[in-house]
N, C-alpha and C. Protein backbone atom coordinates (compact mmCIF):
# COMPACT_ATOMS: atom_id res chain seq x y z
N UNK A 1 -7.92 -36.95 60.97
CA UNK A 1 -6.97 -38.03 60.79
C UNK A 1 -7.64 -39.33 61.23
N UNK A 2 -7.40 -40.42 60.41
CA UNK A 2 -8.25 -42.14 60.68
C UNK A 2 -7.02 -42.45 61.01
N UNK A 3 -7.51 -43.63 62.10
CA UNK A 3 -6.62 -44.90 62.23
C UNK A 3 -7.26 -45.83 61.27
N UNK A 4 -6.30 -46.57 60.60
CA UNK A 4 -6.39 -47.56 59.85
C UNK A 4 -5.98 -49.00 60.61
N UNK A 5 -6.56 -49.75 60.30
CA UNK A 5 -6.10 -50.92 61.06
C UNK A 5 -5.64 -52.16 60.44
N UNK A 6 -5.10 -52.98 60.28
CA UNK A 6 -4.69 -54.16 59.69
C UNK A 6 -5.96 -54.85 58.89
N UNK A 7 -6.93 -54.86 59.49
CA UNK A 7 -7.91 -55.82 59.03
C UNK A 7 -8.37 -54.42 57.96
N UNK A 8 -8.48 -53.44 57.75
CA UNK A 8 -8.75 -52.50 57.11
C UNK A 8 -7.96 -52.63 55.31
N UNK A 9 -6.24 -52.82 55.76
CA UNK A 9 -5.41 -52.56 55.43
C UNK A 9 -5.48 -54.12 53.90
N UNK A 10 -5.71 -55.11 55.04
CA UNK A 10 -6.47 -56.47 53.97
C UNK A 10 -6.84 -56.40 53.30
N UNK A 11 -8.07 -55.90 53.26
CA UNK A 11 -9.42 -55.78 52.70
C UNK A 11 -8.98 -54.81 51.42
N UNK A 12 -8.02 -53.44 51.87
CA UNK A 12 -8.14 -53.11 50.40
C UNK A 12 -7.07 -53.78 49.75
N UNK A 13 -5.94 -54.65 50.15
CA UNK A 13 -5.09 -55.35 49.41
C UNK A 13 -6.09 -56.06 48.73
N UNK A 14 -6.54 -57.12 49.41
CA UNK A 14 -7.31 -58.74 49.09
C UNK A 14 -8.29 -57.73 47.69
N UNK A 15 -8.64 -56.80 47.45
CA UNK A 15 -9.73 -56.02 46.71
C UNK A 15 -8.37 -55.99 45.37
N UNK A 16 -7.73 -55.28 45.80
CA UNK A 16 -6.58 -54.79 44.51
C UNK A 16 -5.93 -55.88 43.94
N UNK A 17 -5.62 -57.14 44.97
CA UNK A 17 -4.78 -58.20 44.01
C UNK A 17 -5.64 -59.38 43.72
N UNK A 18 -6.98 -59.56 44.03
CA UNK A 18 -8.13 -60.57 43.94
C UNK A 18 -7.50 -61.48 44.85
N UNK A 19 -6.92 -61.53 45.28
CA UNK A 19 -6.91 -63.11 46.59
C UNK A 19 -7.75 -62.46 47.89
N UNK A 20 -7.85 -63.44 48.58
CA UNK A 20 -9.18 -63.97 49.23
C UNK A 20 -8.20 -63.15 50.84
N UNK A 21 -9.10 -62.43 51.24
CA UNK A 21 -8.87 -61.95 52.38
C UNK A 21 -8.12 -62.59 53.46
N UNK A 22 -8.08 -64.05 53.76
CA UNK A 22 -7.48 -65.05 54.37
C UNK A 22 -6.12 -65.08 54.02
N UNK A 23 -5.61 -65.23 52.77
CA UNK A 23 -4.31 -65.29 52.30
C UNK A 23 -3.73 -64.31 52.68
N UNK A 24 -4.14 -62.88 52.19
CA UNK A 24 -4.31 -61.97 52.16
C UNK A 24 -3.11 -61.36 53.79
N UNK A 25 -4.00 -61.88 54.27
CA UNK A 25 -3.55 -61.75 56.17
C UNK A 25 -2.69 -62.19 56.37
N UNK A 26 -2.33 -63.70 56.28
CA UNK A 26 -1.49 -64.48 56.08
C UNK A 26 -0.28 -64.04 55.75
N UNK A 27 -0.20 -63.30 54.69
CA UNK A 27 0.58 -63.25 54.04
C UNK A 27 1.26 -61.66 54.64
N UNK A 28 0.41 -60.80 54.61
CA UNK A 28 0.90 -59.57 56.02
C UNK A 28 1.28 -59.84 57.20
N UNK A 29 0.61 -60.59 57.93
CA UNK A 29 1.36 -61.44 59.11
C UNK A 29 2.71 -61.41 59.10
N UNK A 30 2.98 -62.80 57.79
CA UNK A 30 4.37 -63.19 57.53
C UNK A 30 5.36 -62.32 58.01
N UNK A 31 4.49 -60.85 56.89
CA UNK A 31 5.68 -60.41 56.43
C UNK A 31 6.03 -59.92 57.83
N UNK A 32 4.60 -59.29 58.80
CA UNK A 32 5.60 -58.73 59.29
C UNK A 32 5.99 -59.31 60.74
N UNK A 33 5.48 -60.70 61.13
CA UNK A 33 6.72 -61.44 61.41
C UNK A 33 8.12 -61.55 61.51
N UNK A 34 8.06 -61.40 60.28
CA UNK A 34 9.67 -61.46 59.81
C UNK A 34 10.49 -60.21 59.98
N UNK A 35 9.95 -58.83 60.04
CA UNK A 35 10.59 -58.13 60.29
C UNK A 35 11.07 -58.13 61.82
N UNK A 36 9.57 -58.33 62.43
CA UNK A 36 9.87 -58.37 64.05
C UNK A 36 11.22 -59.50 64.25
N UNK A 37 11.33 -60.75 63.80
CA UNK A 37 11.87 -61.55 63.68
C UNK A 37 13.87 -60.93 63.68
N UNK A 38 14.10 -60.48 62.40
CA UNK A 38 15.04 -59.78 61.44
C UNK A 38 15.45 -58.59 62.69
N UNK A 39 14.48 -57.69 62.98
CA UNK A 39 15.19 -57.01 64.17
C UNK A 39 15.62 -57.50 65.49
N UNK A 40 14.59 -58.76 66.16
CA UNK A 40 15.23 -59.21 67.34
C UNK A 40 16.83 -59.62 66.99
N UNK A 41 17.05 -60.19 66.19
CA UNK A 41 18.55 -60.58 65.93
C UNK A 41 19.34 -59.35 65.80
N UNK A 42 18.75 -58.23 65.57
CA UNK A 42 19.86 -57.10 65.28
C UNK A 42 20.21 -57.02 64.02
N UNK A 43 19.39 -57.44 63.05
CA UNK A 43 19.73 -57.07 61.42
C UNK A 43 18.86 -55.36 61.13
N UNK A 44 19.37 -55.33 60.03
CA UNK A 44 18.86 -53.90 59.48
C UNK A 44 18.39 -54.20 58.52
N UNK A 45 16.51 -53.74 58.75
CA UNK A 45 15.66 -53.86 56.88
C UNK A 45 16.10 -52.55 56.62
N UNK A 46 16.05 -52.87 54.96
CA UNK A 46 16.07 -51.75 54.39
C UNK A 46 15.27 -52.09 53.15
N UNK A 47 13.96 -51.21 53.32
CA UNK A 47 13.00 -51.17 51.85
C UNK A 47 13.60 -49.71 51.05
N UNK A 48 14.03 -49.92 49.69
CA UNK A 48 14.34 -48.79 49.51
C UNK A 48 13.16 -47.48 49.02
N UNK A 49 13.38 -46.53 49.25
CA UNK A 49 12.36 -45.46 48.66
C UNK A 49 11.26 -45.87 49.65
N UNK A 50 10.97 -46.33 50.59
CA UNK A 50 10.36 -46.56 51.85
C UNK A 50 10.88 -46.16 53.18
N UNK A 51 12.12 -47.06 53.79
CA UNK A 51 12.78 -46.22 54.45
C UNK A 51 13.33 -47.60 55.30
N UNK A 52 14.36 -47.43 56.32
CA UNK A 52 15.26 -48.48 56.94
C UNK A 52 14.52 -48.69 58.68
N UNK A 53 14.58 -49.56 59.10
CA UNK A 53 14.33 -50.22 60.37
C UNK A 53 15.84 -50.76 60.81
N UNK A 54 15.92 -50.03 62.21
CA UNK A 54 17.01 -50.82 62.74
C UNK A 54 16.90 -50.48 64.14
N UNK A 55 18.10 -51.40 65.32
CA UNK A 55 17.94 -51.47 65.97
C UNK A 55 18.82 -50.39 67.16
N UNK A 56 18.91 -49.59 67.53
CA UNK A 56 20.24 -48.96 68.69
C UNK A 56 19.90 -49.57 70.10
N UNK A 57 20.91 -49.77 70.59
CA UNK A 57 21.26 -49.58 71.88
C UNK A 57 21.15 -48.31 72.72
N UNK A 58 20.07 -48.30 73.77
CA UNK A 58 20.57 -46.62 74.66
C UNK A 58 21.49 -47.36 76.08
N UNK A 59 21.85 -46.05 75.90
CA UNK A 59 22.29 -46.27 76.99
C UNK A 59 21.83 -46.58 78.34
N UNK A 60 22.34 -46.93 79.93
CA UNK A 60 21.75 -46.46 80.85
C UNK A 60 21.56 -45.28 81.22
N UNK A 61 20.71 -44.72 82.05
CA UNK A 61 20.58 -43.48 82.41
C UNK A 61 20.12 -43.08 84.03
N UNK A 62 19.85 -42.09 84.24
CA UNK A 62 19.05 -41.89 86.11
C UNK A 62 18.07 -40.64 85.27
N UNK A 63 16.88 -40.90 85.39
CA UNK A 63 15.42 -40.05 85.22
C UNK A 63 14.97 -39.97 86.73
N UNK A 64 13.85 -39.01 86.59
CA UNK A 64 13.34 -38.27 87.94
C UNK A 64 12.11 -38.61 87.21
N UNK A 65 11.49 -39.68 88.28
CA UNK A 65 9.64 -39.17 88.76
C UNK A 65 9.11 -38.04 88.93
N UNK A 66 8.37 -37.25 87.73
CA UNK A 66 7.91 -36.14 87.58
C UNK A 66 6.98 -35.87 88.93
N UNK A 67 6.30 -37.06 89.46
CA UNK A 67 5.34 -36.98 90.69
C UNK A 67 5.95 -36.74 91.94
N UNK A 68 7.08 -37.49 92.36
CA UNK A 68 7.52 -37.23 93.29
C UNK A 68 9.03 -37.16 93.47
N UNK A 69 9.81 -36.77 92.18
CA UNK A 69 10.52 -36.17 91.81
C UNK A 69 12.26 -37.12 92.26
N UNK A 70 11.65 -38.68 92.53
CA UNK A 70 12.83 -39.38 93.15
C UNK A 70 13.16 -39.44 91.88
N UNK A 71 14.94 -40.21 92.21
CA UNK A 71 15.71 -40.30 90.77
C UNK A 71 16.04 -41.77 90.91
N UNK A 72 15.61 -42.04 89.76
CA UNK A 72 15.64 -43.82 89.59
C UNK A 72 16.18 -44.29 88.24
N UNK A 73 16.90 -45.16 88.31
CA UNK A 73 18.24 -45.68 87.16
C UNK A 73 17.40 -46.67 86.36
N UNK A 74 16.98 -46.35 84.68
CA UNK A 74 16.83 -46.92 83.82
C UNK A 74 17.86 -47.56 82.83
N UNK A 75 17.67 -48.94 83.12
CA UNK A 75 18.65 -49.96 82.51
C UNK A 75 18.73 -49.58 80.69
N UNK A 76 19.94 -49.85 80.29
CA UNK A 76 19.97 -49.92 78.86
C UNK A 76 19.39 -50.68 78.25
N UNK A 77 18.62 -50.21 77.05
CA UNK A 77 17.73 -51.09 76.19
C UNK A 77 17.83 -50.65 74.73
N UNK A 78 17.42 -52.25 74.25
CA UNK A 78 17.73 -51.83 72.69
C UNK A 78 16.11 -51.64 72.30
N UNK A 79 15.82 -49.90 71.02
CA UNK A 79 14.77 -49.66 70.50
C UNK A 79 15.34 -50.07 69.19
N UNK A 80 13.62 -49.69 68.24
CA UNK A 80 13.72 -50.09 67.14
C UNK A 80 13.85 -48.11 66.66
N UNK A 81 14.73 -48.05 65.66
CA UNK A 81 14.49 -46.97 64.44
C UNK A 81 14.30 -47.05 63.40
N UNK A 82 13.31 -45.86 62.64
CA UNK A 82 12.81 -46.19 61.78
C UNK A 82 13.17 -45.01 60.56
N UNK A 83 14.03 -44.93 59.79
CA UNK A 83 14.26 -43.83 59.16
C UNK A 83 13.59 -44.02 57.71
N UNK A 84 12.95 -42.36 57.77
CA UNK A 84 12.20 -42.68 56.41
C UNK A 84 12.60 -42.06 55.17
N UNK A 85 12.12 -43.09 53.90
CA UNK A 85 12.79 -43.34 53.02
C UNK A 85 12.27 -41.96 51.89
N UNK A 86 13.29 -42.00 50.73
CA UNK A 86 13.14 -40.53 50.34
C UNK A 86 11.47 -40.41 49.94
N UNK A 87 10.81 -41.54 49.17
CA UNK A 87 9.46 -41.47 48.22
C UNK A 87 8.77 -40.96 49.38
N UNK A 88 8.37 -42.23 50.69
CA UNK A 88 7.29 -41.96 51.41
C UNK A 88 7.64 -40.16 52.36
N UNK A 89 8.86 -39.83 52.49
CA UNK A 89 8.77 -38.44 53.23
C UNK A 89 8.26 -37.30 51.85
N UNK A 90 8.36 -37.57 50.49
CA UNK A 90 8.04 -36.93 49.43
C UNK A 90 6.21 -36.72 49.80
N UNK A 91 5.72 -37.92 49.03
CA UNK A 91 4.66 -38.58 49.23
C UNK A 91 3.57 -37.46 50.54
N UNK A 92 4.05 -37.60 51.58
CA UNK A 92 3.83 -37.34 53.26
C UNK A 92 3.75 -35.35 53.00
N UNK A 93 4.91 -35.22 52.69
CA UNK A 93 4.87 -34.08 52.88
C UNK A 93 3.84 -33.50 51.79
N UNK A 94 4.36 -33.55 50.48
CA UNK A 94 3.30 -33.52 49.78
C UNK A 94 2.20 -33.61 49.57
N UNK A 95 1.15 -34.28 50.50
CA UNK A 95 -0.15 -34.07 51.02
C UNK A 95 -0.24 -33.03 51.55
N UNK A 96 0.25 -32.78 52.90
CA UNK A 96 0.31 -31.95 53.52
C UNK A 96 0.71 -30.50 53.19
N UNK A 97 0.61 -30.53 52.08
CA UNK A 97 1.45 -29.15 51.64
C UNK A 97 2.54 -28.57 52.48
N UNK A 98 3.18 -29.61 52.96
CA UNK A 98 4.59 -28.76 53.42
C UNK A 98 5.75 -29.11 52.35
N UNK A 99 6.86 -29.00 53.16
CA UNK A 99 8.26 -28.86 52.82
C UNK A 99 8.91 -30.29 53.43
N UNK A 100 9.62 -30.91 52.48
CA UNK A 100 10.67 -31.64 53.16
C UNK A 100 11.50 -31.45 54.06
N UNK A 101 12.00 -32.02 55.45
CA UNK A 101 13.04 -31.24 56.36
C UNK A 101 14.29 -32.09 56.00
């Protein structure tokens, strides 16, 4: 398995659509700017046949230090979720020769 990296990710865009690696970035940036952007407010993307980004609330809770086993109260925080969309879990699994769950 590779990690791919953004500047990786450019390079074969900027190759496939002929603009210049600079724009290129720019223009990935933006986008995903804007998502980071779009979730701090608490909106929901939704790319379809890709899959939805949104935001929950957890709750508070009390966890235990596995080391020394005290119990200490983690404040509620909002994560990001990411549910994936029907193509790319197709796509995914389908490499892999598995099964959809």
């Amino acid at each position: 398995m590779a990690t791919v990296t953004k500047k990786e990710l450019v390079a074969r865009i900027a190759a496939q659509t002929g603009q210049t690696k600079v724009v290129t970035k720019d223009i990935l940036q933006r986008f995903l700017d804007e998502i980071i952007s779009e979730l701090a407010q608490g909106n929901r993307l939704e790319f379809r046949e890709f899959g939805v980004f949104e935001t929950k609330e957890r709750d508070p809770r009390r966890a235990q230090n596995p080391r020394t086993l005290e119990k200490v109260d983690v404040p509620a925080k909002r994560v990001v979720k990411f549910k994936v969309g029907r193509m790319m879990r197709k796509r995914v699994t389908d490499e892999f020769g598995g099964t959809a769950s």
